[in-house]
Protein backbone atom coordinates (compact mmCIF):
# COMPACT_ATOMS: atom_id res chain seq x y z
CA UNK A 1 4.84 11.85 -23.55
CA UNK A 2 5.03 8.22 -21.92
CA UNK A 3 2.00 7.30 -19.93
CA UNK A 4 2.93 7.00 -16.16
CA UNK A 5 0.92 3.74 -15.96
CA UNK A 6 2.79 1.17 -14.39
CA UNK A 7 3.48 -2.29 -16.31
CA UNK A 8 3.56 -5.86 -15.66
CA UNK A 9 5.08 -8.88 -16.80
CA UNK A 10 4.42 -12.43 -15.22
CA UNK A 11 7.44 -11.51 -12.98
CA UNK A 12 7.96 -7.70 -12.89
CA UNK A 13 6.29 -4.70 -12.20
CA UNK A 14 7.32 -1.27 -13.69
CA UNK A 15 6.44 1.55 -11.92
CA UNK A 16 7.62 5.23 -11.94
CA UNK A 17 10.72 5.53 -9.69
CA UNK A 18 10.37 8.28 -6.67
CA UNK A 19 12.45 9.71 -3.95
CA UNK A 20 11.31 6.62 -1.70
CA UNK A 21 13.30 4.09 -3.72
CA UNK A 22 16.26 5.95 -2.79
CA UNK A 23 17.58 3.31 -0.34
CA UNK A 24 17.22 0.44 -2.00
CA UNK A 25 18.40 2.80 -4.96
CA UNK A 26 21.34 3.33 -3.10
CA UNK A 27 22.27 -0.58 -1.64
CA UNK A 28 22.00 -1.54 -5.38
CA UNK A 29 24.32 0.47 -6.28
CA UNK A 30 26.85 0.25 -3.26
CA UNK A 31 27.68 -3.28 -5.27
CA UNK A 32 30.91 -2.01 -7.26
CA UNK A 33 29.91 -4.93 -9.89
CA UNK A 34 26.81 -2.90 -10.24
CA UNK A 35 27.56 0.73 -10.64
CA UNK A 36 31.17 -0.08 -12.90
CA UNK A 37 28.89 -0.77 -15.95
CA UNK A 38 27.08 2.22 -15.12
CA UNK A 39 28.38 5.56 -17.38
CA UNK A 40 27.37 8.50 -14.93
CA UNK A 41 27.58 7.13 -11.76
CA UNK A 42 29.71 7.55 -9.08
CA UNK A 43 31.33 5.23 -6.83
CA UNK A 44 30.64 4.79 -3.85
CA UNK A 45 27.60 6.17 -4.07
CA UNK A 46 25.83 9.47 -1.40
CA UNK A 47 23.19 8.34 -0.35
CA UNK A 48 22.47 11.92 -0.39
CA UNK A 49 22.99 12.44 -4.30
CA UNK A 50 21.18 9.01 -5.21
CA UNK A 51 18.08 10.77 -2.65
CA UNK A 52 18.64 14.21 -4.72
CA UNK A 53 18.26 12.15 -8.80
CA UNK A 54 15.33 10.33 -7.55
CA UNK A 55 13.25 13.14 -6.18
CA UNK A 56 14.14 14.79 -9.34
CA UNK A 57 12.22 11.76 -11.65
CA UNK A 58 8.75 12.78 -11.17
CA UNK A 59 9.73 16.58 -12.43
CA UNK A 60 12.06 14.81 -15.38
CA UNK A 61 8.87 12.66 -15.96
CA UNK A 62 6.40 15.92 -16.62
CA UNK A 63 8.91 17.79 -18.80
CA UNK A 64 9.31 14.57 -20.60
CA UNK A 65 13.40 14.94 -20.24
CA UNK A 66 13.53 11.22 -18.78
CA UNK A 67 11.26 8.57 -17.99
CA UNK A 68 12.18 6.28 -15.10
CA UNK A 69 10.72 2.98 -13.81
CA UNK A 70 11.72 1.28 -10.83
CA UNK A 71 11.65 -2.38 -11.53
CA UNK A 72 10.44 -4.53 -8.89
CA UNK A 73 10.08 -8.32 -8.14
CA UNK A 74 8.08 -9.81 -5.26
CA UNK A 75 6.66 -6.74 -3.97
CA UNK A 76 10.56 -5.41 -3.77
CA UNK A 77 12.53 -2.85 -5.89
CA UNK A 78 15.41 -4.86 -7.56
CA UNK A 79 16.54 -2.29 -10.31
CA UNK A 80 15.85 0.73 -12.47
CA UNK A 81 14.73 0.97 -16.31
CA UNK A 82 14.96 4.61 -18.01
CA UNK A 83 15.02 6.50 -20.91
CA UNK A 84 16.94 9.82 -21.09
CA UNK A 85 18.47 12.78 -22.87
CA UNK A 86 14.61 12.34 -24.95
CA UNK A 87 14.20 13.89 -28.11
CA UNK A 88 11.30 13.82 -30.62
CA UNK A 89 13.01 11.23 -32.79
CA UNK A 90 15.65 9.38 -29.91
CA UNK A 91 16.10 8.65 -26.41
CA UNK A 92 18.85 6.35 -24.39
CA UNK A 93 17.78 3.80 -22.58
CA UNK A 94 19.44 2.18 -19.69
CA UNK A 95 19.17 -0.32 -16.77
CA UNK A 96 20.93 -1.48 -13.89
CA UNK A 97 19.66 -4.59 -11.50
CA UNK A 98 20.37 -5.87 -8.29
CA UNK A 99 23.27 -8.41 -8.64
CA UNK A 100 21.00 -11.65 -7.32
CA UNK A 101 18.72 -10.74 -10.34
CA UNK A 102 21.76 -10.96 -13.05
CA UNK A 103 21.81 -14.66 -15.03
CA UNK A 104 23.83 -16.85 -13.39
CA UNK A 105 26.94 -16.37 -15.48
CA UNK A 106 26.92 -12.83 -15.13
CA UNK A 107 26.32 -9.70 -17.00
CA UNK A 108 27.36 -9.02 -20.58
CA UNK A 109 30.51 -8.39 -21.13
């Protein structure tokens, strides 16, 4: 099991993700550049469904089935970090970020 401390960097804070980060959650990921690089999420997105995953993280969290951490920047939630579908050996581990927090040339592709 993960602790649910939160971490820092010198410019981001990782905290567990609840059902309050649903609307920023949500405006995030009502940028189509955003949510096409995502593999299991739908476009546009419910506000609604995004409300439903997040209130679901704290439960995921205790039955150590997924770990999430909202990612934020100046006091301000710009992205999520998680690892799912944990095993004892494996997990997957994905992000997504706000599109002003990408590198200027863009993401990956």
């Amino acid at each position: 099991m993960i602790a649910r401390d939160t971490l820092e960097t010198a410019r981001l804070h990782l905290r567990l993700s609840s059902g309050a980060d649903a609307r920023q959650a949500f405006e995030i990921r009502s940028d189509w550049q955003v949510s096409r690089m995502l593999s299991q999420a739908s476009f546009p997105p419910v506000l609604e469904d995004v409300g439903t995953w997040f209130n679901k993280h704290e439960d995921e969290w205790r039955a150590g089935s997924a770990f999430r951490f909202a990612i934020d920047h100046q006091d301000a939630m710009i992205g999520l970090a998680d690892l799912e579908s944990v095993t004892k050996t494996e997990a997957v581990l994905g992000y997504w970020l706000t599109r002003s927090a990408w590198p200027a040339r863009g993401p990956c592709r």
